[in-house]
N, C-alpha and C. Protein backbone atom coordinates (compact mmCIF):
# COMPACT_ATOMS: atom_id res chain seq x y z
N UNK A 1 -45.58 -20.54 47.32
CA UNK A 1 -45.69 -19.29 48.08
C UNK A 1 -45.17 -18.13 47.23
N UNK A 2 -45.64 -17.05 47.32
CA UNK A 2 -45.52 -15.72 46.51
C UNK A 2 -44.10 -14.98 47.24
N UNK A 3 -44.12 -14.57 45.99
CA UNK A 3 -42.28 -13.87 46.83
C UNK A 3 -42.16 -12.55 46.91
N UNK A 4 -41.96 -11.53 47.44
CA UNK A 4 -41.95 -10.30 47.02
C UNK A 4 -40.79 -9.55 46.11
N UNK A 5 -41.09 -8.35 45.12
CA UNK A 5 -39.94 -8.80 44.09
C UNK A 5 -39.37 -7.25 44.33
N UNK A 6 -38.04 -7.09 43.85
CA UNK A 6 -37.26 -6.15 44.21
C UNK A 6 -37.64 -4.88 43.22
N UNK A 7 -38.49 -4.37 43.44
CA UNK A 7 -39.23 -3.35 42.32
C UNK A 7 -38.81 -2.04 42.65
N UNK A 8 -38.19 -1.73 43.30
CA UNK A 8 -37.38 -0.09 44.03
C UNK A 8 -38.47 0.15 45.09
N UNK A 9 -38.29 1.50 44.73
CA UNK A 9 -39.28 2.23 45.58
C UNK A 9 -41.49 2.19 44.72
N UNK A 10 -42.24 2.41 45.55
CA UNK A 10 -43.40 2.03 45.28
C UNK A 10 -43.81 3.82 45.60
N UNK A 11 -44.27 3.94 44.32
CA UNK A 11 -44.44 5.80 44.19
C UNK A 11 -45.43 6.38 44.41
N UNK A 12 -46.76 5.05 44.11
CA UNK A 12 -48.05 5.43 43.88
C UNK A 12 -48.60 4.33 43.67
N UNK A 13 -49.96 3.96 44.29
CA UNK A 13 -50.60 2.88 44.53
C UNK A 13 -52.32 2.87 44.31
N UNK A 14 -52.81 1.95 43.92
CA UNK A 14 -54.58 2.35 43.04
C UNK A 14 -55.38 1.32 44.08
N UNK A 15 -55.53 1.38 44.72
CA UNK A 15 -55.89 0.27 46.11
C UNK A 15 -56.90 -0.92 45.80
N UNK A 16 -57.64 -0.46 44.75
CA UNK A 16 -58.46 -1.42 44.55
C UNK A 16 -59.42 -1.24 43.16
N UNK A 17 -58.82 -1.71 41.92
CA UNK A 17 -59.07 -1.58 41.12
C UNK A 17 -60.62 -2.18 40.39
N UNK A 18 -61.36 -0.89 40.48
CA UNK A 18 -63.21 -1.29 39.85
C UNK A 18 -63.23 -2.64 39.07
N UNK A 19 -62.37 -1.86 37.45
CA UNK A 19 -62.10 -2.36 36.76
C UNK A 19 -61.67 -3.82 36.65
N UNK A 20 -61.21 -4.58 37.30
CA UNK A 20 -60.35 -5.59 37.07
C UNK A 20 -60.50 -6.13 38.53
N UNK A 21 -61.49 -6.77 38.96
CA UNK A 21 -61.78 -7.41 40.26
C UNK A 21 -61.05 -7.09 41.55
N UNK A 22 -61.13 -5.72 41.56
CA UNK A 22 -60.83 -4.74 42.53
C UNK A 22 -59.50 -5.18 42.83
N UNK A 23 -58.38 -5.78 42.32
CA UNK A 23 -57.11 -5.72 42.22
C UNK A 23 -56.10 -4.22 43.24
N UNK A 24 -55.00 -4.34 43.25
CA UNK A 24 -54.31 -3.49 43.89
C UNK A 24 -53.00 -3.32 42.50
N UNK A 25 -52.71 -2.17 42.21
CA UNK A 25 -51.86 -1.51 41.18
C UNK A 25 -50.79 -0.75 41.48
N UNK A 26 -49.48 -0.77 41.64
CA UNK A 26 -49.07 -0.16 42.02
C UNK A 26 -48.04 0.70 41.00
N UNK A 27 -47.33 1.76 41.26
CA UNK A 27 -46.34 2.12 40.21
C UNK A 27 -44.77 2.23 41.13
N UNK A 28 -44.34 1.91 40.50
CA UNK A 28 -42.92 1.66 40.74
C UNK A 28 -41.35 2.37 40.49
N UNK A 29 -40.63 2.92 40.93
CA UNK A 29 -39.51 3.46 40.40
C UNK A 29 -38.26 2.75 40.57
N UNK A 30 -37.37 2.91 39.83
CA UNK A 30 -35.94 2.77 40.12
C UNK A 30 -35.57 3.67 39.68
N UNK A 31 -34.16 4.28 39.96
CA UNK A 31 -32.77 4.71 39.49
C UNK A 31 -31.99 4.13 38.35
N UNK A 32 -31.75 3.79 37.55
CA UNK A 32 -31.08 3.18 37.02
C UNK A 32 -29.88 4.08 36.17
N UNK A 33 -29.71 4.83 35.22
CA UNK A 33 -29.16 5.73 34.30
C UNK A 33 -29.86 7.16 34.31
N UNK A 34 -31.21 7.03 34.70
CA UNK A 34 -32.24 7.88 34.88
C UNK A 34 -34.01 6.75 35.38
N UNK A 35 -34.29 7.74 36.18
CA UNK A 35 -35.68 7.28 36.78
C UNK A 35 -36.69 6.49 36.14
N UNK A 36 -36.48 5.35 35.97
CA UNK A 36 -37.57 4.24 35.35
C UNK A 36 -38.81 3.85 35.96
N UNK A 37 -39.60 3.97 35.58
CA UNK A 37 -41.01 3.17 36.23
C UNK A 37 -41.42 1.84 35.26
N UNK A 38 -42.36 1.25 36.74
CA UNK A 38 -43.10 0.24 36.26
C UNK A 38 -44.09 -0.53 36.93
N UNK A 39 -45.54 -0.39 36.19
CA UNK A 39 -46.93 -1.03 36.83
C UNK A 39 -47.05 -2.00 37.20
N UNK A 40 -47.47 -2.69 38.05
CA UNK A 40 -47.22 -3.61 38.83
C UNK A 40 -48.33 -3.91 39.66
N UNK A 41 -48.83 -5.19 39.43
CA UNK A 41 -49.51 -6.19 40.69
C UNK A 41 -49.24 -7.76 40.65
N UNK A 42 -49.39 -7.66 42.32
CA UNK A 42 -49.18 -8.65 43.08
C UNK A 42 -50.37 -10.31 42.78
N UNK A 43 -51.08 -9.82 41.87
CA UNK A 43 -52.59 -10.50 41.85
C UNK A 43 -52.16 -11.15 40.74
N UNK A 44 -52.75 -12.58 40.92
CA UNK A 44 -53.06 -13.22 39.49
C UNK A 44 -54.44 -13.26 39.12
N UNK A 45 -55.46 -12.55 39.51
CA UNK A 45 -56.96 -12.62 39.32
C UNK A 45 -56.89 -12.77 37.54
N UNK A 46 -58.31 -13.09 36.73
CA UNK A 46 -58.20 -13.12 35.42
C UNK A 46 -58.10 -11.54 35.40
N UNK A 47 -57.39 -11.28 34.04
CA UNK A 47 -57.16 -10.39 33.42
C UNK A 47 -56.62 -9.14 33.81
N UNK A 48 -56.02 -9.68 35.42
CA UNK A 48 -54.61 -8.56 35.87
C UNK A 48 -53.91 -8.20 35.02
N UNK A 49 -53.10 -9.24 34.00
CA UNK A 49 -51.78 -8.81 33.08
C UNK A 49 -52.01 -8.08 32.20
N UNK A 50 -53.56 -8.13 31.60
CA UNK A 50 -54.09 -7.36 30.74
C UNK A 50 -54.51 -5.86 30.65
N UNK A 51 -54.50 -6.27 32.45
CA UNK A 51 -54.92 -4.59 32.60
C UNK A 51 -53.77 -3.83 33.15
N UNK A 52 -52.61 -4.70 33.52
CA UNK A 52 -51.54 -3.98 33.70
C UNK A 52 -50.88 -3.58 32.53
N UNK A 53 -51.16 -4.30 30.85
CA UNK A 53 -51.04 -3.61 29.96
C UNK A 53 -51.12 -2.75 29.61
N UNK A 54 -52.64 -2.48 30.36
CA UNK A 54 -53.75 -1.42 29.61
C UNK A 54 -53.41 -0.07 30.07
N UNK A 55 -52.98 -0.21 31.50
CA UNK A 55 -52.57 0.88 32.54
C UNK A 55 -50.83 1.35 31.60
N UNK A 56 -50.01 0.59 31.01
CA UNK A 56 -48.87 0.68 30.89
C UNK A 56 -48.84 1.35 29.43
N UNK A 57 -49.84 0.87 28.71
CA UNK A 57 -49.67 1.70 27.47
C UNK A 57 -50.32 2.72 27.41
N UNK A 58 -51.81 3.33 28.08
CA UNK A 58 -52.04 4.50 28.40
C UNK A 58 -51.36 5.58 29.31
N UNK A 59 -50.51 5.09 30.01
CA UNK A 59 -49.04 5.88 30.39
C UNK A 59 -47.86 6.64 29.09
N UNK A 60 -48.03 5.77 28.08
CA UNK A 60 -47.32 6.51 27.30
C UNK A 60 -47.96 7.05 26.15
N UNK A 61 -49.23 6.50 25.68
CA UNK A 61 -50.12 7.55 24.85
C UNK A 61 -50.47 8.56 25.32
N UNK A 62 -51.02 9.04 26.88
CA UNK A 62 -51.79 9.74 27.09
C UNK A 62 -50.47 10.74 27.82
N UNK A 63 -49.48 10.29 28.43
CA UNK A 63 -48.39 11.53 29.56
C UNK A 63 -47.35 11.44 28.76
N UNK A 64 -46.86 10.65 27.28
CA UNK A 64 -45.47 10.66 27.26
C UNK A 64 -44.34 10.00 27.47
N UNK A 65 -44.98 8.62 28.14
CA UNK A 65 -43.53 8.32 28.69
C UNK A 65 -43.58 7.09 27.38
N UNK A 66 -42.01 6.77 27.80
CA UNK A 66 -41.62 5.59 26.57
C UNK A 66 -40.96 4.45 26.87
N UNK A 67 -41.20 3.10 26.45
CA UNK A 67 -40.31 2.00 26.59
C UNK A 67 -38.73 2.61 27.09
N UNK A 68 -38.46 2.19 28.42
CA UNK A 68 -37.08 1.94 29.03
C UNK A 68 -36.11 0.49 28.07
N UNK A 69 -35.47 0.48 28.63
CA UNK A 69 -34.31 -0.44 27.94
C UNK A 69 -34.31 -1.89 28.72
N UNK A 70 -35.49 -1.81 29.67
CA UNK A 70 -35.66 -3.17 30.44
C UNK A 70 -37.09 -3.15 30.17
N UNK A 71 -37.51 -4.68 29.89
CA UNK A 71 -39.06 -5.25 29.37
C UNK A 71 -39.94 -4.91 30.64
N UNK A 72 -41.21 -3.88 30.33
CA UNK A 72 -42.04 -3.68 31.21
C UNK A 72 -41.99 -1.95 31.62
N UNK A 73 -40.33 -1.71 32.08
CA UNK A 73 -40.28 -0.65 32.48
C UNK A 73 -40.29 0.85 31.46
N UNK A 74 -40.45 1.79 31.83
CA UNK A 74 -41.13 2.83 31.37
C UNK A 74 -40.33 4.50 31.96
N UNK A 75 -40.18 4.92 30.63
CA UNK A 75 -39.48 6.36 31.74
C UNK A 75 -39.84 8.15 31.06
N UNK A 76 -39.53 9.06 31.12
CA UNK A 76 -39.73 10.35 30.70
C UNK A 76 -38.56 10.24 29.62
N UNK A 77 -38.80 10.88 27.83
CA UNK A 77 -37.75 11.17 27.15
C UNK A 77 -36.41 11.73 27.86
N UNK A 78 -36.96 12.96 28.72
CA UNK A 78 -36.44 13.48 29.07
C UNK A 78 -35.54 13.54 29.82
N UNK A 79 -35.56 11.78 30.54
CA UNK A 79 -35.19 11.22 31.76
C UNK A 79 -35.01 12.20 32.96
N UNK A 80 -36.02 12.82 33.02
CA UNK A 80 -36.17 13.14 34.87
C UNK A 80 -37.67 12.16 35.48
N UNK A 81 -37.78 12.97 36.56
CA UNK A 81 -38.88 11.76 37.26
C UNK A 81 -40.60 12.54 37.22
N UNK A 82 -40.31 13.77 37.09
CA UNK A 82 -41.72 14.52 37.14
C UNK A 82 -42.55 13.53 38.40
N UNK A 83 -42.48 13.51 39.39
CA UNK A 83 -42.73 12.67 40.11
C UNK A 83 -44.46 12.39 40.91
N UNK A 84 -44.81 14.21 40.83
CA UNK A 84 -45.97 14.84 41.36
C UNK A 84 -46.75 14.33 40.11
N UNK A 85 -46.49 14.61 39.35
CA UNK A 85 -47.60 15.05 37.75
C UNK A 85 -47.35 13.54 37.78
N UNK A 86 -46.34 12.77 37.89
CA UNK A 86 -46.69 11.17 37.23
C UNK A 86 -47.42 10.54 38.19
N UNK A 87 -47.42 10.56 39.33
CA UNK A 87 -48.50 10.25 40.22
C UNK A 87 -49.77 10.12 40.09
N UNK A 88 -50.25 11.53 39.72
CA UNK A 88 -51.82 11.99 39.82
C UNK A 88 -52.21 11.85 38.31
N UNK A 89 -51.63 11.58 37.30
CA UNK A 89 -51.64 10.84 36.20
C UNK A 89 -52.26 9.59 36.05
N UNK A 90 -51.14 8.81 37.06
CA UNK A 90 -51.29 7.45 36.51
C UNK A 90 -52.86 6.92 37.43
N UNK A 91 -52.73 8.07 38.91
CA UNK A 91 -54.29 7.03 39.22
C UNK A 91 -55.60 8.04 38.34
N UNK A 92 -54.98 8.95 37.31
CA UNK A 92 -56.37 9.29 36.25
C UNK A 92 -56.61 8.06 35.39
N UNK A 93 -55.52 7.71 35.60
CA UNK A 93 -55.36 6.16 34.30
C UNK A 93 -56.24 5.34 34.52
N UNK A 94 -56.25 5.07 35.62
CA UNK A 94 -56.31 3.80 36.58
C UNK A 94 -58.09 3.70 36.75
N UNK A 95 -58.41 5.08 36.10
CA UNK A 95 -59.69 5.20 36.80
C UNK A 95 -60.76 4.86 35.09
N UNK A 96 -59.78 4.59 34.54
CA UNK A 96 -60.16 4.18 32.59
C UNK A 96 -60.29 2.66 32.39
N UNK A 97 -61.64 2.59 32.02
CA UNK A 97 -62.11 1.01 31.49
C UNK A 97 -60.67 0.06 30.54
N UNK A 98 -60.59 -0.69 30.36
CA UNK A 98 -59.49 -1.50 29.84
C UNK A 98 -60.55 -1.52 28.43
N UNK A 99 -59.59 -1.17 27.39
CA UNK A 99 -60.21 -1.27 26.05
C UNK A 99 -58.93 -0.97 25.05
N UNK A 100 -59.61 0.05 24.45
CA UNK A 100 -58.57 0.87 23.01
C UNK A 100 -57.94 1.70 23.82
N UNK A 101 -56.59 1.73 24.03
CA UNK A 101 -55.63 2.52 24.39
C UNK A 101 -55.82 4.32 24.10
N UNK A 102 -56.29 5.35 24.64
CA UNK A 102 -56.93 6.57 24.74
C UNK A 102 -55.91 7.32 23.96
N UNK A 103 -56.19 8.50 23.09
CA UNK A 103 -55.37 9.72 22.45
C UNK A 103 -55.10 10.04 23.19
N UNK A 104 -53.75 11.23 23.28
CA UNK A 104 -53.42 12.30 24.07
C UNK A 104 -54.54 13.48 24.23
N UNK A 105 -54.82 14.09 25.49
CA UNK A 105 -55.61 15.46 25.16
C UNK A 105 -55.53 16.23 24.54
N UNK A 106 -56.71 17.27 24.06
CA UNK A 106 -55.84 18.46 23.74
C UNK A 106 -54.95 19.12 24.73
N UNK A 107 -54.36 20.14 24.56
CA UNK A 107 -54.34 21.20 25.24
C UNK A 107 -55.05 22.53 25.41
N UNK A 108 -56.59 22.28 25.32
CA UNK A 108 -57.50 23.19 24.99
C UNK A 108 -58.88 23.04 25.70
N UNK A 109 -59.54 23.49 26.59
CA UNK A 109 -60.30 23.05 27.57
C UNK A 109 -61.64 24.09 27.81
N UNK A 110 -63.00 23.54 27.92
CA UNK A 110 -63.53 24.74 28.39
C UNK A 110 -63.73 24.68 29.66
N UNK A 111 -63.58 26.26 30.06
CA UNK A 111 -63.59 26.35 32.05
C UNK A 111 -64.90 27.22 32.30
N UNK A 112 -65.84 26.34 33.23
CA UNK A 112 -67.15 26.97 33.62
C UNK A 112 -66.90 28.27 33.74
N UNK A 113 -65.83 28.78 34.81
CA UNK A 113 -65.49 30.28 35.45
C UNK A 113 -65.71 30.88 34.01
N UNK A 114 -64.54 31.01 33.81
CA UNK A 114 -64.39 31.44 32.40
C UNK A 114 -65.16 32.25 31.62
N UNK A 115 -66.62 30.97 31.43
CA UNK A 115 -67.82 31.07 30.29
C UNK A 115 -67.32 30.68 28.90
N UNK A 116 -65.71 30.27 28.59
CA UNK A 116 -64.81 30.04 27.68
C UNK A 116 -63.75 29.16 28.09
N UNK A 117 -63.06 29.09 26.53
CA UNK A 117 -62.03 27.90 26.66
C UNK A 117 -61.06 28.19 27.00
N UNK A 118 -59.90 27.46 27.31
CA UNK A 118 -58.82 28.06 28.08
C UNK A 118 -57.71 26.95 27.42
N UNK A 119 -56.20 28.15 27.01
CA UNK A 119 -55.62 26.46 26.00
C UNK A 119 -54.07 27.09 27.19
N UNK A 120 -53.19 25.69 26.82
CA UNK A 120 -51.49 25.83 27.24
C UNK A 120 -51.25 25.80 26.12
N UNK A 121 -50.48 26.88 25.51
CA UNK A 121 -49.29 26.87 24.35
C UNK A 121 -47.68 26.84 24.57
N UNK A 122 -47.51 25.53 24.01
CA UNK A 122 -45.85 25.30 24.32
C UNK A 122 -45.14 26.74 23.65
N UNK A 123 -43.85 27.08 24.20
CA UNK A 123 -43.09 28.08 23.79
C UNK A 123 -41.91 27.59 23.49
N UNK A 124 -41.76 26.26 23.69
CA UNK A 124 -40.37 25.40 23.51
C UNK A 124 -39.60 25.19 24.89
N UNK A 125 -38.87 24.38 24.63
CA UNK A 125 -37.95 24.02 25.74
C UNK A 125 -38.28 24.01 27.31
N UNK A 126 -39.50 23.49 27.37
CA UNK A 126 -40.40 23.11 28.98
C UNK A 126 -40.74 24.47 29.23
N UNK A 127 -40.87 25.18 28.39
CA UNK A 127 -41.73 26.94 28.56
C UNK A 127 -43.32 26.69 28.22
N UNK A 128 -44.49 26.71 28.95
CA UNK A 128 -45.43 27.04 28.89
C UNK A 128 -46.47 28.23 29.07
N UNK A 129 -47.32 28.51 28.56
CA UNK A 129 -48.14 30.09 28.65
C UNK A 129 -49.34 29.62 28.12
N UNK A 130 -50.50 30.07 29.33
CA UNK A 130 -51.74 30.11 29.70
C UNK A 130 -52.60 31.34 29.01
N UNK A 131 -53.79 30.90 28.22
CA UNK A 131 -54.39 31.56 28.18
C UNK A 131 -55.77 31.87 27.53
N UNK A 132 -56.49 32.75 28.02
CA UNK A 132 -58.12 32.30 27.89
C UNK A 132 -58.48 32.40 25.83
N UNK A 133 -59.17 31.84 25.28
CA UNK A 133 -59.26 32.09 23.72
C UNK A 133 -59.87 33.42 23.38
N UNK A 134 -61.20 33.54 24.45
CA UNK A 134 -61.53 35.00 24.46
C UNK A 134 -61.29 35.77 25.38
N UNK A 135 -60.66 37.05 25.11
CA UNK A 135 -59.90 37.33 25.78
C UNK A 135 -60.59 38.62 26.84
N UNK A 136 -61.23 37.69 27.57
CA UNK A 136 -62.30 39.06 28.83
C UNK A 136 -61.16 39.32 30.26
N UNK A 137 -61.29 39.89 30.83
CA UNK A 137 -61.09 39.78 32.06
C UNK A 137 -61.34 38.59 33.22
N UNK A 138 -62.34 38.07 32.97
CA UNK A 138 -62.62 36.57 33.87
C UNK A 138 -61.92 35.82 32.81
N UNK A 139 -61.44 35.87 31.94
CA UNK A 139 -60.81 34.65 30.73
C UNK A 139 -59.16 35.14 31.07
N UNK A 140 -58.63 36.40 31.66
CA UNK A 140 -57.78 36.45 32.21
C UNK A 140 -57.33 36.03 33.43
N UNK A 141 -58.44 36.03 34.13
CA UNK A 141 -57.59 35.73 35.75
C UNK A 141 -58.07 33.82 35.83
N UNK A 142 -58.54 33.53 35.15
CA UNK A 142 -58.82 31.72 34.76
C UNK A 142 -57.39 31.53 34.24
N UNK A 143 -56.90 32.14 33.45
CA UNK A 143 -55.84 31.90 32.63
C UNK A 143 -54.68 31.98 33.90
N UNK A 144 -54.55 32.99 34.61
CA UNK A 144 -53.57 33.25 35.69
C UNK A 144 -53.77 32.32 36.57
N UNK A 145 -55.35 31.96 36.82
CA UNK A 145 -54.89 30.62 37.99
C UNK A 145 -54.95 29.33 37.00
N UNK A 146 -54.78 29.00 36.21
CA UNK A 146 -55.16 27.91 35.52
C UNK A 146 -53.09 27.74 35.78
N UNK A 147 -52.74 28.96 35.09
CA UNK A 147 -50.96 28.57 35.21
C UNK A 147 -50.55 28.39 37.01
N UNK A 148 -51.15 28.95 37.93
CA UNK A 148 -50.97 28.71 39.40
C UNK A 148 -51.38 27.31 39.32
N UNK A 149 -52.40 26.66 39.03
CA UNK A 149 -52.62 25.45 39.03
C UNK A 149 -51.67 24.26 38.67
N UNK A 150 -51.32 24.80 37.34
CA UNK A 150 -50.04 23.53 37.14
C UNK A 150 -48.88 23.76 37.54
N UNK A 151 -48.25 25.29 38.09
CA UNK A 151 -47.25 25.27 39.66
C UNK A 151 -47.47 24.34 40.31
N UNK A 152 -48.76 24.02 41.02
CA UNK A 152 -48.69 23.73 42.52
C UNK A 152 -48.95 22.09 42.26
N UNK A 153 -49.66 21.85 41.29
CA UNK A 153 -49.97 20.23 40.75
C UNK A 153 -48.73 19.44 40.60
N UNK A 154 -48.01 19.92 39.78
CA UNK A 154 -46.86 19.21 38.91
C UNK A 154 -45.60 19.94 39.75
N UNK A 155 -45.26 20.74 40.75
CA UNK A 155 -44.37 21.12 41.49
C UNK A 155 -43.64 21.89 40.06
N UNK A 156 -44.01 23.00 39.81
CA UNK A 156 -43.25 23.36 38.37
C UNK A 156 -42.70 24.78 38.55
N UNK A 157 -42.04 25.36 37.74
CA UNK A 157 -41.21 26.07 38.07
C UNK A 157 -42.33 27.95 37.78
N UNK A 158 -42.90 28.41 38.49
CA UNK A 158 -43.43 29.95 37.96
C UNK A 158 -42.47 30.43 37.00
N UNK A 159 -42.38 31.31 36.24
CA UNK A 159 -42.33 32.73 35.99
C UNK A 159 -42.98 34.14 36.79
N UNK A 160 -41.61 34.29 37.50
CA UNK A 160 -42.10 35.41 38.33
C UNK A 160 -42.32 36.83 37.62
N UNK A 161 -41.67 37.32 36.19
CA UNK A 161 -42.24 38.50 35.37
C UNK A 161 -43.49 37.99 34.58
N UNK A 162 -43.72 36.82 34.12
CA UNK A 162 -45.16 36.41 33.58
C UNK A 162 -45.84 35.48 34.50
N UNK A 163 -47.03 36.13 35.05
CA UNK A 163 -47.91 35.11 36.08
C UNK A 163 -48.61 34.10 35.15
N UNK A 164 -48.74 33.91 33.65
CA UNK A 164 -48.94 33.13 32.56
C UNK A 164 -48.33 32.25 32.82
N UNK A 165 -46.99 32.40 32.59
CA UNK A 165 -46.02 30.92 32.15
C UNK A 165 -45.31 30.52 33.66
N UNK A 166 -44.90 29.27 32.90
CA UNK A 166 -44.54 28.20 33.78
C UNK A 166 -43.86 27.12 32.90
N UNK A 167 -42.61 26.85 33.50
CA UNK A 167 -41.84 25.88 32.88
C UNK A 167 -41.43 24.48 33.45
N UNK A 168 -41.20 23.31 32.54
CA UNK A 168 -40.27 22.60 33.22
C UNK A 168 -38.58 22.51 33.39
N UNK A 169 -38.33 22.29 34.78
CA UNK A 169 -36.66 22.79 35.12
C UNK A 169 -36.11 21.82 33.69
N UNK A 170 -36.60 20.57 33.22
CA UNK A 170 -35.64 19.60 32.48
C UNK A 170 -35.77 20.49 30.81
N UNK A 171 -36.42 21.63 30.96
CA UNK A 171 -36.07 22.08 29.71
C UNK A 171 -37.01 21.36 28.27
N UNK A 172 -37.55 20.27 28.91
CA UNK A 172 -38.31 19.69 27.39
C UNK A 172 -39.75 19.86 27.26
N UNK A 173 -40.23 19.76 26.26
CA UNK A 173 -41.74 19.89 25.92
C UNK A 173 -42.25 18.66 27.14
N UNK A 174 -43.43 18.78 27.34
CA UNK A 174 -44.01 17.42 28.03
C UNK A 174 -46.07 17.80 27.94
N UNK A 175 -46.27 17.79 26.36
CA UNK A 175 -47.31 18.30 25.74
C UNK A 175 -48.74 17.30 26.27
N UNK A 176 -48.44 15.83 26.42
CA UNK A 176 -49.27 14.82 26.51
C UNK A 176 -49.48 15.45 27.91
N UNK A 177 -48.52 14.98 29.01
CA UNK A 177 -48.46 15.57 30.10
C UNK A 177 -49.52 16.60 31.18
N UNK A 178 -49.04 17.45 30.12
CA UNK A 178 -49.93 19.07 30.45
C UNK A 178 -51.12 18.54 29.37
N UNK A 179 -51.79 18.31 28.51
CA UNK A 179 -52.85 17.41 28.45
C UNK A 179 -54.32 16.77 29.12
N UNK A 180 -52.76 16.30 29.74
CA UNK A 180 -53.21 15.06 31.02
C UNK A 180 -53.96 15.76 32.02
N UNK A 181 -53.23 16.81 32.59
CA UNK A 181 -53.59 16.76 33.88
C UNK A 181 -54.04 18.69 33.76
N UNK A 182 -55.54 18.55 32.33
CA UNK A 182 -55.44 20.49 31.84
C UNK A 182 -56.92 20.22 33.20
N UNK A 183 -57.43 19.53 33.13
CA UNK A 183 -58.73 19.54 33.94
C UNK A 183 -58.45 19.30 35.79
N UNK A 184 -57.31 19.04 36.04
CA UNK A 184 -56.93 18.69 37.15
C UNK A 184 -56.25 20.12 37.73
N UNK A 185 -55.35 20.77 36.97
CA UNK A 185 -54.82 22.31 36.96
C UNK A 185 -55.94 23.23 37.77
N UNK A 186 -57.54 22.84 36.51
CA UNK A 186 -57.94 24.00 36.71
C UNK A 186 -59.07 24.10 37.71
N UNK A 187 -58.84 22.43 38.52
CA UNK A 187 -60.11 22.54 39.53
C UNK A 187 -58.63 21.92 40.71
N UNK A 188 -57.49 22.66 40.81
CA UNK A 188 -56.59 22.23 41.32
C UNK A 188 -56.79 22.13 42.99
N UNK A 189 -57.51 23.34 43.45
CA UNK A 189 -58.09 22.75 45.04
C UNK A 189 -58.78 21.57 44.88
N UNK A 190 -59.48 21.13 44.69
CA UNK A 190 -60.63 19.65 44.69
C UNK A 190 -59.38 18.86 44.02
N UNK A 191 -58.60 18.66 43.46
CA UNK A 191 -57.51 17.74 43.18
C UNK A 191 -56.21 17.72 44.20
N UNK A 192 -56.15 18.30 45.30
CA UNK A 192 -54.92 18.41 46.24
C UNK A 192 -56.04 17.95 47.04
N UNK A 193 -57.41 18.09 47.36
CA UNK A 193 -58.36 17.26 48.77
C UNK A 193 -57.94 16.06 48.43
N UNK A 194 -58.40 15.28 46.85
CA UNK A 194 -58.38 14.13 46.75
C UNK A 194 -57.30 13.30 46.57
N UNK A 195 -56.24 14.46 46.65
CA UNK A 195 -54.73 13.21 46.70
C UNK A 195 -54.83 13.37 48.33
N UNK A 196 -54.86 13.99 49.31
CA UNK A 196 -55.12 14.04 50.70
C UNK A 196 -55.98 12.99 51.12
N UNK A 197 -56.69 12.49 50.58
CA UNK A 197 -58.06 11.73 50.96
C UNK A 197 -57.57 10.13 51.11
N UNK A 198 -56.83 10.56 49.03
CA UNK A 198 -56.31 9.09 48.96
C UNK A 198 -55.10 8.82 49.60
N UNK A 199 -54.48 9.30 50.25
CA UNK A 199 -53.17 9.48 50.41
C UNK A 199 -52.93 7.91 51.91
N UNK A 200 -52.61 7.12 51.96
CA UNK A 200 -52.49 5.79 53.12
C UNK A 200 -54.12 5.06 52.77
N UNK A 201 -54.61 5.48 51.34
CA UNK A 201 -55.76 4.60 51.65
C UNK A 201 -55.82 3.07 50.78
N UNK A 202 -54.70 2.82 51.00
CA UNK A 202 -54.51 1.49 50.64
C UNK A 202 -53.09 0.92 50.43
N UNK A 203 -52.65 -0.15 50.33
CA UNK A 203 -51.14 -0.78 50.15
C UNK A 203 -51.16 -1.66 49.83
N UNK A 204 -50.09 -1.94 48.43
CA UNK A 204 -50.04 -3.06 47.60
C UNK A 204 -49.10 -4.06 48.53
N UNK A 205 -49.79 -4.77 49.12
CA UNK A 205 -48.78 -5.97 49.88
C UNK A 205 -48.11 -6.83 49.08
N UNK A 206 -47.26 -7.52 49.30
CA UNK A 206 -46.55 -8.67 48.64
C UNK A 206 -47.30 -9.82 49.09
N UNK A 207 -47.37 -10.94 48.28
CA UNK A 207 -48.22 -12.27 48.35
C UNK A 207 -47.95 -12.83 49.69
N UNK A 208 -46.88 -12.87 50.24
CA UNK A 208 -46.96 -13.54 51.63
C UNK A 208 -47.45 -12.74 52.32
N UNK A 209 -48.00 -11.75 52.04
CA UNK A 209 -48.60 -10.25 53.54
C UNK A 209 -50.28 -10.65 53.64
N UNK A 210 -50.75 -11.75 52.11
CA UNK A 210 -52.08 -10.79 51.93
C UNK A 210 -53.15 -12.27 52.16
């Protein structure tokens, strides 16, 4: 009989994975010294472990995060929890064929509105600033909501004298990160429906539930 295992709190959940014989994925936190995660299913179907690999190392190529000090688990350099942005991250992950482990993004994007590209330039120390490459008036106010976008996505801190920038409170770069989630920013209504949508639409049970 299957046991259920003491994994903390359960942060974020992929209900039924395409990929990998529609499996259930979940992500995991503890407390420990600072906020650790770790991917997780309940399934022994073929090639669960593989794809819980696959999910675990494109977590840290593609957002940043790095081997914790316990086998499996996973955390921010920075050790905070970014908790919003690691969420809607990991089910972008989740939604990636199991293969060659993916590059980081750029930070450089083209936005239909726009008619142009639109980049985040780090300023150091979790300071970010938005802005269109050519520099029109519609490549300005893309740029102004593109930085409203990763406010309201990643719960991040405005700049109330620059409607551009936006920082993180922990002070560190998080380049993969903002990356991650430049296409999610900038169609950020249609990405708050679909965490609403997904939001109770599925639960990783423990083996005696299922």
């Amino acid at each position: 009989m299957g046991k259920t295992l003491e994994l903390g709190r359960r942060i974020e959940v992929h209900s039924m994975d395409t990929h990998c014989q529609d499996i259930s994925l979940g992500l995991y936190c503890q407390d420990v010294e600072c906020p650790q995660f770790l991917v997780h299913t309940y399934s022994h179907a073929e090639g669960s472990s593989q794809r819980v690999g696959f999910i675990r190392q494109s977590l840290i190529s593609m957002i940043g995060l790095e081997p914790a000090d316990r086998p499996g688990w996973l955390q921010f350099p920075c050790r905070k929890i970014h908790q919003r942005a690691l969420k809607r991250s990991f089910l972008d992950v989740c939604k990636l064929q199991t293969g060659k482990v993916p590059e980081p993004k750029p930070l450089e994007a083209f936005d239909k509105k726009a008619e142009g590209n639109l980049r985040v330039v780090s300023l150091g120390d979790g300071l970010y600033r938005t802005e269109a490459v050519d520099d029109t008036d519609t490549g300005s106010k893309r740029a102004r909501a593109l930085a409203r976008g990763f406010v309201k996505l990643c719960e991040l801190e405005a700049d109330e004298a620059d409607p551009l920038r936006f920082d993180f409170g922990c002070q560190s770069t998080h380049d993969a990160l903002i990356g991650m989630l430049l296409f999610r920013a900038q169609n950020v209504r249609s990405s708050m429906q679909e965490e609403d949508a997904a939001a109770g639409r599925g639960v990783l049970a423990p083996p005696s539930q299922q």
